[in-house]
Protein backbone atom coordinates (compact mmCIF):
# COMPACT_ATOMS: atom_id res chain seq x y z
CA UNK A 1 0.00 0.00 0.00
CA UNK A 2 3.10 2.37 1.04
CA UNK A 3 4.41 1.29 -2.79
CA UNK A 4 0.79 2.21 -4.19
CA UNK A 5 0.72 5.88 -2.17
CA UNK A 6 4.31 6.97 -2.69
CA UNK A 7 4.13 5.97 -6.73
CA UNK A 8 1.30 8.17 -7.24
CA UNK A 9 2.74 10.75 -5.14
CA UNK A 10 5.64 10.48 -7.10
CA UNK A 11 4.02 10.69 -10.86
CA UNK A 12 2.08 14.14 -9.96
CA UNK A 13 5.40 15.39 -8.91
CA UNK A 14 7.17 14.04 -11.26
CA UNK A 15 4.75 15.47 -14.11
CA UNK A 16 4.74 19.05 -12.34
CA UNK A 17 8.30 18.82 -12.61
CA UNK A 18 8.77 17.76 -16.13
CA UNK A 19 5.90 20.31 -17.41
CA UNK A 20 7.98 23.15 -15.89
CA UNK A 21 11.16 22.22 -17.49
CA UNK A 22 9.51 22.02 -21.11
CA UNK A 23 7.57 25.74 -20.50
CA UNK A 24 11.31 26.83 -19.57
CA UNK A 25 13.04 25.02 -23.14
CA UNK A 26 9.97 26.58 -24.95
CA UNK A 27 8.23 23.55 -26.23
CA UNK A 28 4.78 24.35 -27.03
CA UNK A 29 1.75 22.21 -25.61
CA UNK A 30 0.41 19.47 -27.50
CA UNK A 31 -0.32 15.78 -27.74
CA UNK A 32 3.07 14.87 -28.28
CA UNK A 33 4.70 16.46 -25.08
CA UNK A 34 1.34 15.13 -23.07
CA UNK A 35 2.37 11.89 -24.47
CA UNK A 36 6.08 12.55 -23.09
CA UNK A 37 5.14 13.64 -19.60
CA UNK A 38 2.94 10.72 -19.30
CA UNK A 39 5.62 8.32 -20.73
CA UNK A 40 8.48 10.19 -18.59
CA UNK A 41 6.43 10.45 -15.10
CA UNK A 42 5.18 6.37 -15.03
CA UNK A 43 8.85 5.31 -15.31
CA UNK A 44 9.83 8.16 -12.81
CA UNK A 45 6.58 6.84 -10.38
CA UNK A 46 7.27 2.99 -11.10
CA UNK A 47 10.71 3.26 -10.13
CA UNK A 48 9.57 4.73 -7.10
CA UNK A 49 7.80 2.12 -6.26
CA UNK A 50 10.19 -0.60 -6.97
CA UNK A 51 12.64 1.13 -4.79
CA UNK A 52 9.71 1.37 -1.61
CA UNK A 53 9.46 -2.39 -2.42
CA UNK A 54 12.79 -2.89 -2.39
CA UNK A 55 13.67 -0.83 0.42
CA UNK A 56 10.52 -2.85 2.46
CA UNK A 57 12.04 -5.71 1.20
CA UNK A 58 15.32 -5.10 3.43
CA UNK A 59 14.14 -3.92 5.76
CA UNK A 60 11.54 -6.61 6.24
CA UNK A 61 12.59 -9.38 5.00
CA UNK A 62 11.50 -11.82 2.06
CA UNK A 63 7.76 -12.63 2.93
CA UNK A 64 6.92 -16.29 3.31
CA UNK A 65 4.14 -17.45 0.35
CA UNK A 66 1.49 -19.47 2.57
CA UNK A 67 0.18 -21.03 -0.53
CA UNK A 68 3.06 -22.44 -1.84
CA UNK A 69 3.57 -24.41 1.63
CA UNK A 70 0.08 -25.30 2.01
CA UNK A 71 0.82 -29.10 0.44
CA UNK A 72 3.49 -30.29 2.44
CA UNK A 73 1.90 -28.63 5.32
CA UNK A 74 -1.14 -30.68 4.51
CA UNK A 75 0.77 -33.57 4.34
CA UNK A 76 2.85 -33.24 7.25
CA UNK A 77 -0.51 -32.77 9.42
CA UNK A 78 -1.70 -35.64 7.17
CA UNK A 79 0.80 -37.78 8.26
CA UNK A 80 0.74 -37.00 11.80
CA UNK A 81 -2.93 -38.24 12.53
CA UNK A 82 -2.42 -41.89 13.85
């Protein structure tokens, strides 16, 4: 959820940011810089969420898949039952 708050955070900043600089080099509005400051701010805001996740990842730990170990758990209870 962090991931999901800080990406979007990061895009409208990101696209702020980037519409300023183009006003200051002169380049008029249109589809084609629209299409840039979209392009430009996702990969900005989804690297800013790979880097939450990867800083939650260290800090964290790697999280344990419960349904991946749900067969040998079943088996293991299985097994125990007299």
């Amino acid at each position: 959820m962090l991931s999901l708050l800080l990406s979007t955070l990061a895009f409208f900043i990101a696209a702020w940011y980037l519409n300023r600089y183009l006003d200051e080099q002169g380049i008029g509005q249109g589809m084609t810089r629209g299409a840039l400051v979209l392009v430009l701010a996702s990969l900005l805001s989804w690297g800013a969420g790979a880097a939450v996740d990867w800083v939650q990842v260290k800090i964290d730990g790697p999280q344990a898949t419960p349904q991946a170990d749900l067969p040998e758990l079943l088996k293991a209870v299985g097994s125990a039952r007299p």
